[in-house]
C-alpha atoms as a PDB file:
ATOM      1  CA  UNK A   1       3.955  12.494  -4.541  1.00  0.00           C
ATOM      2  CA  UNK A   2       4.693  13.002  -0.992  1.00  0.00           C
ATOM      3  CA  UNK A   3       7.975  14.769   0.530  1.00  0.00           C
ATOM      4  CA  UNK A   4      10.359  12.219   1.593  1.00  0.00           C
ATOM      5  CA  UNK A   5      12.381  12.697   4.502  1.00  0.00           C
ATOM      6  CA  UNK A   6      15.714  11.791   6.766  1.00  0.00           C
ATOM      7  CA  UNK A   7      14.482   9.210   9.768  1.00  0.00           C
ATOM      8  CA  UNK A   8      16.609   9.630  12.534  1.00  0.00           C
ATOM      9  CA  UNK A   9      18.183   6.849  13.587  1.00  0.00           C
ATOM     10  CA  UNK A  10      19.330   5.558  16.854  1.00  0.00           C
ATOM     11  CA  UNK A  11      20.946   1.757  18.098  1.00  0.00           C
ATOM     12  CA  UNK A  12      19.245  -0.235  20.451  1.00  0.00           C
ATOM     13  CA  UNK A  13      22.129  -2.129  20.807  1.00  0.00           C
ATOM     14  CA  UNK A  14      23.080  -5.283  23.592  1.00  0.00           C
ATOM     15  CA  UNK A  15      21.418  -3.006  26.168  1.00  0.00           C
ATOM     16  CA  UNK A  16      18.770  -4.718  28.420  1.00  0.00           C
ATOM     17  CA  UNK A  17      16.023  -2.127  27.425  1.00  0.00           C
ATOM     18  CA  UNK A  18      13.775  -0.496  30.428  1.00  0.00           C
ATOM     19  CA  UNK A  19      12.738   3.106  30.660  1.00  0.00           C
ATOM     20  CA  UNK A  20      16.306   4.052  32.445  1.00  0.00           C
ATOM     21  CA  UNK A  21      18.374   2.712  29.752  1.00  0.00           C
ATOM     22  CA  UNK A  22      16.285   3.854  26.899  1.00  0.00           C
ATOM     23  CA  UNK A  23      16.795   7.929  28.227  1.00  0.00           C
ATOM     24  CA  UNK A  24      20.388   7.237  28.413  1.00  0.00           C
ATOM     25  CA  UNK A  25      21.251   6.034  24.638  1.00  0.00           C
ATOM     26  CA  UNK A  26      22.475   8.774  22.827  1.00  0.00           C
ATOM     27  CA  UNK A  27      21.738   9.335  18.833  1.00  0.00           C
ATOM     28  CA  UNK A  28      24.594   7.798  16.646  1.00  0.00           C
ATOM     29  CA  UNK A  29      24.064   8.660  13.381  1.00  0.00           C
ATOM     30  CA  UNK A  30      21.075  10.087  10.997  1.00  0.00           C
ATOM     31  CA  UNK A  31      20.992   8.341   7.481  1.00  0.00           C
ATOM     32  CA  UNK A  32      19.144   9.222   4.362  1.00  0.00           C
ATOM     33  CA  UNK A  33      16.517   6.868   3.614  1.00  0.00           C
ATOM     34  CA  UNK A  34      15.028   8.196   0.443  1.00  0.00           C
ATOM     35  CA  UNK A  35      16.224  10.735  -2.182  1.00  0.00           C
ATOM     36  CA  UNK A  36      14.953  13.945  -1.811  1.00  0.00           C
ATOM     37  CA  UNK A  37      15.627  14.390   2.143  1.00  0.00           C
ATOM     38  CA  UNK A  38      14.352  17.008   4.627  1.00  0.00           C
ATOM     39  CA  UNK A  39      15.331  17.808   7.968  1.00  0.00           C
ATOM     40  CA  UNK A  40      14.207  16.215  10.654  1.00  0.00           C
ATOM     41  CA  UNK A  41      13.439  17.113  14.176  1.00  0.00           C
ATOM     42  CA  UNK A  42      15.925  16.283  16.342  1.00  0.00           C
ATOM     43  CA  UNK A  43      15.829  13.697  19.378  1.00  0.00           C
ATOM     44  CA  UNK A  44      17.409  13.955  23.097  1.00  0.00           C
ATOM     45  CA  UNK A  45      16.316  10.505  23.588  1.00  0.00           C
ATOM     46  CA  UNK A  46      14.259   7.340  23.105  1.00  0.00           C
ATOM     47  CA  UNK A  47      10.924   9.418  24.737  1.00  0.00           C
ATOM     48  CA  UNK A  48      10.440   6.627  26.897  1.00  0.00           C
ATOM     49  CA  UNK A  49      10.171   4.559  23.978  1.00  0.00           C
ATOM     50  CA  UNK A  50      10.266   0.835  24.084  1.00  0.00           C
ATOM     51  CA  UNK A  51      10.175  -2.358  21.356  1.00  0.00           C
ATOM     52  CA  UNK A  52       8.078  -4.007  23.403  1.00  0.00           C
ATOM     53  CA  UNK A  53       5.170  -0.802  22.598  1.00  0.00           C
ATOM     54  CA  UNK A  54       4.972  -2.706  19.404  1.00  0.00           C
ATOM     55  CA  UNK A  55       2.334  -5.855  19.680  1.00  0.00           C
ATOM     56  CA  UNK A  56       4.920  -8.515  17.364  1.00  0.00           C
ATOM     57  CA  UNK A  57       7.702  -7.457  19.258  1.00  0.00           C
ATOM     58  CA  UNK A  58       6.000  -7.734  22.692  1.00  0.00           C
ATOM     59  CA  UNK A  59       4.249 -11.259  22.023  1.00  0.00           C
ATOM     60  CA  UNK A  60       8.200 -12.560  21.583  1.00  0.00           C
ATOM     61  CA  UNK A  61       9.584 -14.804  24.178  1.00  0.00           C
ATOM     62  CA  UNK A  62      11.594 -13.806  26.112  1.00  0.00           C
ATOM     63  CA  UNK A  63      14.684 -15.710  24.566  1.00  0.00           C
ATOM     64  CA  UNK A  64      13.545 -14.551  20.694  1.00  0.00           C
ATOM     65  CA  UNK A  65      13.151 -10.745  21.577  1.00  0.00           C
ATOM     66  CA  UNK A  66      16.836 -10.904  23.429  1.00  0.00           C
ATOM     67  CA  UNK A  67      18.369 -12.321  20.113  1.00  0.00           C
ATOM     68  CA  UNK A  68      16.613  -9.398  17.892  1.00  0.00           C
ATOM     69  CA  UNK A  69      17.217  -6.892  20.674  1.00  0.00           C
ATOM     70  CA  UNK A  70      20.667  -6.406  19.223  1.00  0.00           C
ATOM     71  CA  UNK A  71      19.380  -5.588  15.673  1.00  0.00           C
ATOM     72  CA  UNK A  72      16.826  -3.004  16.470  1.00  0.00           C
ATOM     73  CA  UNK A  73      17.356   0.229  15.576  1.00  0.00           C
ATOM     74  CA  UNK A  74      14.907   3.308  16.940  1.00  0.00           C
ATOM     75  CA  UNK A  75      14.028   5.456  14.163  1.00  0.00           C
ATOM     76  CA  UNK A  76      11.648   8.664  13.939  1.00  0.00           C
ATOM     77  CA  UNK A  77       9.053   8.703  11.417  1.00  0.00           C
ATOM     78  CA  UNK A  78       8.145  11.713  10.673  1.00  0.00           C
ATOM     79  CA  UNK A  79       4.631  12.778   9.140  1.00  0.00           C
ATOM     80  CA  UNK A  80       5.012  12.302   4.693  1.00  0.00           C
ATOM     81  CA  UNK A  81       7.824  10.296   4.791  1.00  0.00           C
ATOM     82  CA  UNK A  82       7.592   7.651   1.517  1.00  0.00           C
ATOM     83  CA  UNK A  83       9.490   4.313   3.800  1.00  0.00           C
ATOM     84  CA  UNK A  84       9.310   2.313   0.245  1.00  0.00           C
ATOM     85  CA  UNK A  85       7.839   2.912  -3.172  1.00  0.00           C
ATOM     86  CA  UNK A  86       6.291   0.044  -4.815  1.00  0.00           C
ATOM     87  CA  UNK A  87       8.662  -1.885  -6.969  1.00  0.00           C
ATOM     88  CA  UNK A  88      11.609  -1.176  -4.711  1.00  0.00           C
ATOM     89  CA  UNK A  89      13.375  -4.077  -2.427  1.00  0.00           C
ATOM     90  CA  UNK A  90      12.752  -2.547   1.202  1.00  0.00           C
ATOM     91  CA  UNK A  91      16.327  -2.759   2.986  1.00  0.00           C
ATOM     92  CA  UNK A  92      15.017  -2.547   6.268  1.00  0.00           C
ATOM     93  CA  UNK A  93      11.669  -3.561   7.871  1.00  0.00           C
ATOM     94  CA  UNK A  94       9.489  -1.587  10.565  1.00  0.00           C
ATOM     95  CA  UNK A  95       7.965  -2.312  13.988  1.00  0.00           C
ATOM     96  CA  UNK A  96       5.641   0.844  14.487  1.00  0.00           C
ATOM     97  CA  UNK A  97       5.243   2.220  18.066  1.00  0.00           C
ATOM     98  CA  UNK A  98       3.715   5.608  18.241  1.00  0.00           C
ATOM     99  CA  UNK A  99       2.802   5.663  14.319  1.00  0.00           C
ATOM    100  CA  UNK A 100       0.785   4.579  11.606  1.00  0.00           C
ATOM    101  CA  UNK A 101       1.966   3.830   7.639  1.00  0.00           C
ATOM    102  CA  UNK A 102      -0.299   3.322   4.913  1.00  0.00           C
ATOM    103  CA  UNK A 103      -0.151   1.555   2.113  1.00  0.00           C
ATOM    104  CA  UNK A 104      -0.687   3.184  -1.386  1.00  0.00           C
ATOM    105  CA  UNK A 105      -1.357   1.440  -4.438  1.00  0.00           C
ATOM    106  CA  UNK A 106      -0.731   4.071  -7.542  1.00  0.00           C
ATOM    107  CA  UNK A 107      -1.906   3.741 -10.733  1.00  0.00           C
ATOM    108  CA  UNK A 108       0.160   4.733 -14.040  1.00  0.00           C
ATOM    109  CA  UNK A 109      -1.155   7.768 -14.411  1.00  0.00           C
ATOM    110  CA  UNK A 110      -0.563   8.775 -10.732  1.00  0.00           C
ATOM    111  CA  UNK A 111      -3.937   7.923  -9.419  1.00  0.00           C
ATOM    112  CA  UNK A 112      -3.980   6.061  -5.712  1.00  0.00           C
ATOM    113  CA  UNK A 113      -6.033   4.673  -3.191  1.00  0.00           C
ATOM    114  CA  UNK A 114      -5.093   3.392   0.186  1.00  0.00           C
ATOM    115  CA  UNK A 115      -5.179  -0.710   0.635  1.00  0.00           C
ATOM    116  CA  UNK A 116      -4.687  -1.357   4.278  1.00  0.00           C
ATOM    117  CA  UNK A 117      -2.983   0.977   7.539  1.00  0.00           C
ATOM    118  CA  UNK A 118      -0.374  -0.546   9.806  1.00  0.00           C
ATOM    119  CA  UNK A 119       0.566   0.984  13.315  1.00  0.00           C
ATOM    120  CA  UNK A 120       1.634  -0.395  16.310  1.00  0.00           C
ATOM    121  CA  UNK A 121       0.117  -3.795  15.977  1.00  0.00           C
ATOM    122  CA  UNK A 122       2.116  -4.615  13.201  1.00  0.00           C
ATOM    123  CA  UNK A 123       5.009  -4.321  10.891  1.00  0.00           C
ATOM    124  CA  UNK A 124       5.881  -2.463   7.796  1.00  0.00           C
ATOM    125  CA  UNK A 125       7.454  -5.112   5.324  1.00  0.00           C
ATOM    126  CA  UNK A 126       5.633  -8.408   5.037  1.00  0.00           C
ATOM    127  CA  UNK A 127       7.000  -8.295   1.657  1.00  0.00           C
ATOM    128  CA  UNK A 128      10.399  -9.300   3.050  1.00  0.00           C
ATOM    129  CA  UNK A 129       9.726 -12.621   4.956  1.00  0.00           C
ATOM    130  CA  UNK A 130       7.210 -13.869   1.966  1.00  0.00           C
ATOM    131  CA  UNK A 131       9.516 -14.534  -0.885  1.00  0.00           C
ATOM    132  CA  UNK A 132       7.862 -11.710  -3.379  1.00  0.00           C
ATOM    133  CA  UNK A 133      10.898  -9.432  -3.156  1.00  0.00           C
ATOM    134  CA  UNK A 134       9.949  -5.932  -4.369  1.00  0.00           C
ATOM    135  CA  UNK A 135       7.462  -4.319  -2.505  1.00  0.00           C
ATOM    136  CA  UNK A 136       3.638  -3.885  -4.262  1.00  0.00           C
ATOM    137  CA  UNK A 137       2.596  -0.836  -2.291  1.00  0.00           C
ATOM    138  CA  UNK A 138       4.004   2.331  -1.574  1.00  0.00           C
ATOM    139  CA  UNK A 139       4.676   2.985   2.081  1.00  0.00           C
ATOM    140  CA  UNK A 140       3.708   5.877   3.414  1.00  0.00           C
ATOM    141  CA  UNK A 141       3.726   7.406   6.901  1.00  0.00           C
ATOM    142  CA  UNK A 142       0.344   9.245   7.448  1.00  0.00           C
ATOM    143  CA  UNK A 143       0.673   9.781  11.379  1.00  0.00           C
ATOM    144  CA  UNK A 144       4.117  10.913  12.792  1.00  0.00           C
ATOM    145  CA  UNK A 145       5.406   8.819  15.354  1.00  0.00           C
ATOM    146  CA  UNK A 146       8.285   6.532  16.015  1.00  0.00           C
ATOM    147  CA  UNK A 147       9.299   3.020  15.547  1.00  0.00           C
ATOM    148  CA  UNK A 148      12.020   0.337  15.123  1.00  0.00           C
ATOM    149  CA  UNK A 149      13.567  -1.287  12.214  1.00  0.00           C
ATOM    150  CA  UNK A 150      15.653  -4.126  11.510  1.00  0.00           C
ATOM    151  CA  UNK A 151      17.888  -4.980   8.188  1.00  0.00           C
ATOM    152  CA  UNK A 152      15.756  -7.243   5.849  1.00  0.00           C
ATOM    153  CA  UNK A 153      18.698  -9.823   6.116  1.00  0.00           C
ATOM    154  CA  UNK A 154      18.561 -10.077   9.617  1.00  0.00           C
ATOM    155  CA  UNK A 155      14.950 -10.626   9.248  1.00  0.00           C
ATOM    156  CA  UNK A 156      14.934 -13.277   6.962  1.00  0.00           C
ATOM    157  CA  UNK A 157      17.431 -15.261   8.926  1.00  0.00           C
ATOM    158  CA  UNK A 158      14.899 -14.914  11.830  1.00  0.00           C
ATOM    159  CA  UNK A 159      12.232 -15.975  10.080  1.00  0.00           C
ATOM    160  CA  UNK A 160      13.592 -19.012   8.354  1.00  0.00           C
ATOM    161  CA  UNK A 161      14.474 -20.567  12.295  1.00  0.00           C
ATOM    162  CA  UNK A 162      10.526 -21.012  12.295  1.00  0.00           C
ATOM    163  CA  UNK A 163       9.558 -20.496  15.665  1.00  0.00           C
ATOM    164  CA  UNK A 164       7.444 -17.521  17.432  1.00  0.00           C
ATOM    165  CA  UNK A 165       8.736 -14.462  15.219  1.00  0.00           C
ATOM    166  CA  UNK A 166       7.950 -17.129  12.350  1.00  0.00           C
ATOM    167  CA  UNK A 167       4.278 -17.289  13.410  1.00  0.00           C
ATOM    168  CA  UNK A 168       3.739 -13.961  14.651  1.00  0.00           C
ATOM    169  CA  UNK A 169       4.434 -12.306  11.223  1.00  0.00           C
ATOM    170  CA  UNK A 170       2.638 -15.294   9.603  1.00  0.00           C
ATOM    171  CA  UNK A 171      -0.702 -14.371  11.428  1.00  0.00           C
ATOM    172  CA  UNK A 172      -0.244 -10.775  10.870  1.00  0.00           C
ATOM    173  CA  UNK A 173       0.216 -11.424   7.124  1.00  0.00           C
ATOM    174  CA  UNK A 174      -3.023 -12.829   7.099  1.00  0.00           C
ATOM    175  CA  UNK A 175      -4.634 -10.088   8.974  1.00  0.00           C
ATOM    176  CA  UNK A 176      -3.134  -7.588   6.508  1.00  0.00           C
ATOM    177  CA  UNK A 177      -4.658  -9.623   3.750  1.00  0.00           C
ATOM    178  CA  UNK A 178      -7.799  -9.643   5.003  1.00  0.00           C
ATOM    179  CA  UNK A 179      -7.440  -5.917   6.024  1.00  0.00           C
ATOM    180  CA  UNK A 180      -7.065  -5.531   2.269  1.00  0.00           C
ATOM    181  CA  UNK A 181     -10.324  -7.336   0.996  1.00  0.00           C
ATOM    182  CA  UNK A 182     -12.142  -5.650   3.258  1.00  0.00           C
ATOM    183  CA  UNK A 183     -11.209  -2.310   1.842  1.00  0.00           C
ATOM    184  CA  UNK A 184     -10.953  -3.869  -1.724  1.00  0.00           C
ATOM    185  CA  UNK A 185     -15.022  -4.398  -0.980  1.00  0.00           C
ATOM    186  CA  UNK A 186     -15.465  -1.370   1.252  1.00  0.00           C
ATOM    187  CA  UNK A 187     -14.598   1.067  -1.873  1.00  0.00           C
ATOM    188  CA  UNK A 188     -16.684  -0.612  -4.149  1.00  0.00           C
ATOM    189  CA  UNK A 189     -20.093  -0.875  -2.680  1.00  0.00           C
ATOM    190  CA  UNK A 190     -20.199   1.231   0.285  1.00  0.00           C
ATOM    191  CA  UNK A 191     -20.894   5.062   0.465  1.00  0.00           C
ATOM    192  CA  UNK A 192     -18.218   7.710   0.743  1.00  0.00           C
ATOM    193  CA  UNK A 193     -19.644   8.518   4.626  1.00  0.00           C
ATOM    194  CA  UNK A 194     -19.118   5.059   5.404  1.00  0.00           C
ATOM    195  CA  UNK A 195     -15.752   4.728   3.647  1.00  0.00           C
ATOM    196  CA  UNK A 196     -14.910   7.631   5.794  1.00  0.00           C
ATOM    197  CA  UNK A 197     -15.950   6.099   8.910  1.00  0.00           C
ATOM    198  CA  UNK A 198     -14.347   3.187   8.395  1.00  0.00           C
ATOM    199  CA  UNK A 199     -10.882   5.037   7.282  1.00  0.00           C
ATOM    200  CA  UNK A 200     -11.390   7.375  10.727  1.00  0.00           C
ATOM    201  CA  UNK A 201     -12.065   4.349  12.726  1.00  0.00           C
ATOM    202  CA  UNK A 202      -8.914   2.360  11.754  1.00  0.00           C
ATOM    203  CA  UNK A 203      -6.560   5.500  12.163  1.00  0.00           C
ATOM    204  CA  UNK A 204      -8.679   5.887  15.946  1.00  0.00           C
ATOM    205  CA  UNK A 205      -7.678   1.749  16.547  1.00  0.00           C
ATOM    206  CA  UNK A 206      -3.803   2.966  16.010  1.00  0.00           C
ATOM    207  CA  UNK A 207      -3.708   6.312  17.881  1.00  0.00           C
ATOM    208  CA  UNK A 208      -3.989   7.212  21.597  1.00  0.00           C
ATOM    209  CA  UNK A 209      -5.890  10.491  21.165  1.00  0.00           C
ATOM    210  CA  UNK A 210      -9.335  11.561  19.173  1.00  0.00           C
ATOM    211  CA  UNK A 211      -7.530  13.627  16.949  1.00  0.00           C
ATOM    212  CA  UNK A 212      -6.030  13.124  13.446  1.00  0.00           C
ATOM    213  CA  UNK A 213      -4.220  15.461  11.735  1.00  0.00           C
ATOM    214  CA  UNK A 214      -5.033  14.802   7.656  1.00  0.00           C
ATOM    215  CA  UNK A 215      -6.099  17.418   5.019  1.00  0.00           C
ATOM    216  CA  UNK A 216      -8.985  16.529   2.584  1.00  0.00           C
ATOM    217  CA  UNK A 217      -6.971  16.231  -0.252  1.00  0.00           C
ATOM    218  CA  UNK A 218      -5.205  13.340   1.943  1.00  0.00           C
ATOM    219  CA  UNK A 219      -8.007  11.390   2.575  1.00  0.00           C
ATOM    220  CA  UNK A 220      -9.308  11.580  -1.031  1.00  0.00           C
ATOM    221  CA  UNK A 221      -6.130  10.339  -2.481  1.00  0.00           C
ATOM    222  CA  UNK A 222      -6.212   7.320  -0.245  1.00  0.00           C
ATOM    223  CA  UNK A 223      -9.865   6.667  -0.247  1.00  0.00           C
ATOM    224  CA  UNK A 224      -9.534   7.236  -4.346  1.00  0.00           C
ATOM    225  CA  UNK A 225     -12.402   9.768  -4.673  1.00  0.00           C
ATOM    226  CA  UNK A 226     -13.071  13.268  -5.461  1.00  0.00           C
ATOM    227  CA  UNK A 227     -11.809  15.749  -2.924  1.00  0.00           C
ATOM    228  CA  UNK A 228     -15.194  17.314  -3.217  1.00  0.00           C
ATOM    229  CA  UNK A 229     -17.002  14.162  -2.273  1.00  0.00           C
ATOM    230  CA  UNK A 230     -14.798  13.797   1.043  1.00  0.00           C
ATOM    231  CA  UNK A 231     -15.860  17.368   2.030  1.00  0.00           C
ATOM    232  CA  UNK A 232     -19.380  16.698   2.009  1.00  0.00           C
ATOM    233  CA  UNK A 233     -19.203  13.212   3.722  1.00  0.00           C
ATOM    234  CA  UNK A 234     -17.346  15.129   6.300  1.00  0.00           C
ATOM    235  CA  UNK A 235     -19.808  17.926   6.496  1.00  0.00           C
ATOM    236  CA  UNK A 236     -22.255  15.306   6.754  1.00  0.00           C
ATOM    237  CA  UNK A 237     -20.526  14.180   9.872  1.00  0.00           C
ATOM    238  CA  UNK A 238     -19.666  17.528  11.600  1.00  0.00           C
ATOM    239  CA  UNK A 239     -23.370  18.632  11.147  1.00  0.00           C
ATOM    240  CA  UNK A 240     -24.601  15.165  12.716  1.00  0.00           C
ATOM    241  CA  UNK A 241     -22.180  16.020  15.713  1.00  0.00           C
ATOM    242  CA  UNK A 242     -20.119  13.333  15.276  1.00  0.00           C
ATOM    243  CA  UNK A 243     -16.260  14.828  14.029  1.00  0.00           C
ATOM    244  CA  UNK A 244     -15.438  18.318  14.089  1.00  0.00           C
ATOM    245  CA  UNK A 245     -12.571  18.904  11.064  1.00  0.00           C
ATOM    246  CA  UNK A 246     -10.764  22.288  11.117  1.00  0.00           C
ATOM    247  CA  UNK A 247      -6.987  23.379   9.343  1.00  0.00           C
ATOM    248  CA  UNK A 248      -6.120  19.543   8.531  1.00  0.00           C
ATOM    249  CA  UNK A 249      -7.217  18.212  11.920  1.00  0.00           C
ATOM    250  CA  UNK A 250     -10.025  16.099  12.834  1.00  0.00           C
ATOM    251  CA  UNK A 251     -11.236  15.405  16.064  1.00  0.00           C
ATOM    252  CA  UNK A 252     -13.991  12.561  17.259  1.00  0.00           C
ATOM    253  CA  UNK A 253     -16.145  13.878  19.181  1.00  0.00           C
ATOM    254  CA  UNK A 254     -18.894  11.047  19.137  1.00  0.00           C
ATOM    255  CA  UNK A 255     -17.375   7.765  18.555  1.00  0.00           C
ATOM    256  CA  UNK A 256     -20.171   5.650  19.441  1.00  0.00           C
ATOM    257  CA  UNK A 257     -22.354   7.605  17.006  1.00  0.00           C
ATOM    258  CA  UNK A 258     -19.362   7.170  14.210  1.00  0.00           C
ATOM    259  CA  UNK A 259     -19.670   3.243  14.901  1.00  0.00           C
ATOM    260  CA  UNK A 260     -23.302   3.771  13.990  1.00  0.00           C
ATOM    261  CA  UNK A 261     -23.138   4.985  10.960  1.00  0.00           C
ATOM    262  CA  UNK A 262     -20.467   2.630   9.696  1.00  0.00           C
ATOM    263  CA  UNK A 263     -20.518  -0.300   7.135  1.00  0.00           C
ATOM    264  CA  UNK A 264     -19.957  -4.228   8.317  1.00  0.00           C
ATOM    265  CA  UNK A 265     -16.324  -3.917   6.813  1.00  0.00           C
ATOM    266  CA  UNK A 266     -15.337  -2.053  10.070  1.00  0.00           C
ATOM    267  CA  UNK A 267     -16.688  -4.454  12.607  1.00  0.00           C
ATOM    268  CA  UNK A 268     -16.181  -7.573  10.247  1.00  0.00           C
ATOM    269  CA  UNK A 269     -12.269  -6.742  10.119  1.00  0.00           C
ATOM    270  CA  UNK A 270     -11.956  -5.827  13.905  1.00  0.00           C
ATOM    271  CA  UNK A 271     -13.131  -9.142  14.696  1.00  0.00           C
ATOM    272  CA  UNK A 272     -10.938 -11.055  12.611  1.00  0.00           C
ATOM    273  CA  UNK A 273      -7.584  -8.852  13.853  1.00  0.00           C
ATOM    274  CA  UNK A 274      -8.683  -9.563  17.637  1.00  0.00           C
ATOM    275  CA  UNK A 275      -8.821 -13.367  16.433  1.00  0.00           C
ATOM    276  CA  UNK A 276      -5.559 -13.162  15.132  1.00  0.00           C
ATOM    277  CA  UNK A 277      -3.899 -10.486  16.889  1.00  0.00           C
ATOM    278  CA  UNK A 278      -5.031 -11.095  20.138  1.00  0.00           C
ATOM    279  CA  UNK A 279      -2.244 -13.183  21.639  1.00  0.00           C
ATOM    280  CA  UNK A 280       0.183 -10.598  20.306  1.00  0.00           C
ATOM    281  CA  UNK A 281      -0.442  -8.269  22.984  1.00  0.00           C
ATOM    282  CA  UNK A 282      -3.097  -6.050  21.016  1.00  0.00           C
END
């Protein structure tokens, strides 16, 4: 089970957001989003942070982001914080800017494997807006960053005027789903070096360096293999020049030769996000 932590919390407010304004907000309150809480790192500011860093938010009109403006809240995510477990009613929903969540479906007898990764293309809490109610996966944030959420009421009341935010979330619903199939199909006929690729290669899509900080026993648990069988597909990769892993971190050093070695999933699902993503600012 992963630590759960505190995400700091800041308004957005009725401000006009630009770089200026963002600097100048001033935290308001931390609350406890989970049970078992530790402390976070505090914040002198938004970082130059901005709603519009996240692709749904940014493909708004102008009209429909100034109406959720108000209900934003920027929030730190920090690195093993559980946003949901599955079963629970998510009170809030996410737009990810500088991190990435993954989704965790657990057996009874604790077992997991990862079924799709969200960053800053998408949203954290489809489950909201689609009528299901309690969330099926656990959410979990495997790459600290920072993002902004919104009450689920709010949400729903935004999504039931129809409109842009209606069709947005719609399209990246369906790109989730398909995300999900594609990893559904991935882990059962594909090798553990190409399951690896294609896990590197999606956290690569979401972050803006070559590095990823994720033990072994990490990537097992969400991949659903043997820890043992991760260390060899990665010493398979490190010998072939292509990742170098060291202390939790991994860093591409050959990307073109990872996309080589990869399955069709990767490619298969990048093509279908571009198709659906693409006018959301990706």
């Amino acid at each position: 089970m992963a630590q759960v932590s505190n995400l700091r919390i800041k308004p957005v407010g009725h401000h006009v957001i630009n770089s200026n304004a963002i600097a100048a907000l001033k935290i308001k309150s931390d609350e406890t989003l989970n049970r078992r809480p530790i402390a976070p790192k505090a914040l002198a500011g938004l970082h130059g942070h901005n709603p519009k860093h996240n692709g749904l938010l940014a493909a708004l009109p102008a009209a429909d982001y100034e109406r959720l403006l108000p209900h934003l809240e920027f929030v730190e995510m920090p690195f093993g914080t559980t946003i949901c477990e599955a079963g629970e009613k998510m009170q809030y929903a996410y737009f990810l800017t500088g991190s990435i969540v993954s989704l965790l479906y657990e057996t009874a007898d604790g077992a997991s494997s990862e079924t799709a990764v969200i960053g800053y293309e998408g949203m954290v809490g489809v489950d909201i807006v689609m009528g299901g109610g309690a969330s099926l996966n656990r959410a979990f944030i495997k790459s600290a960053g920072y993002g902004f959420r919104i009450k689920a009421s709010v949400l729903r009341e935004e999504f039931a005027r129809g409109g842009p935010l209606q069709q947005l979330l719609l399209r990246f619903t369906q790109a989730l789903f398909s995300q999900m199939a594609h990893t559904v199909a991935c882990n059962r006929h594909h090798t553990i070096v190409q399951q690896l690729c294609r896990w590197l290669l999606l956290s690569l899509d979401r972050l803006p360096t070559n590095k990823i900080s994720m033990t072994q026993d990490l990537i097992a648990n969400m991949l659903g293999v043997r820890r043992e069988s991760v260390t060899e597909a990665a010493r398979k990769l490190q010998d072939e020049g292509l990742i170098h892993y060291s202390r939790g971190q991994i860093t591409v050093v050959n990307r073109a030769g990872l996309e080589e070695q990869i399955c069709e999933c990767y490619t298969s699902l990048s093509k279908e996000y571009d198709g659906l993503l693409v006018a959301n600012g990706r």
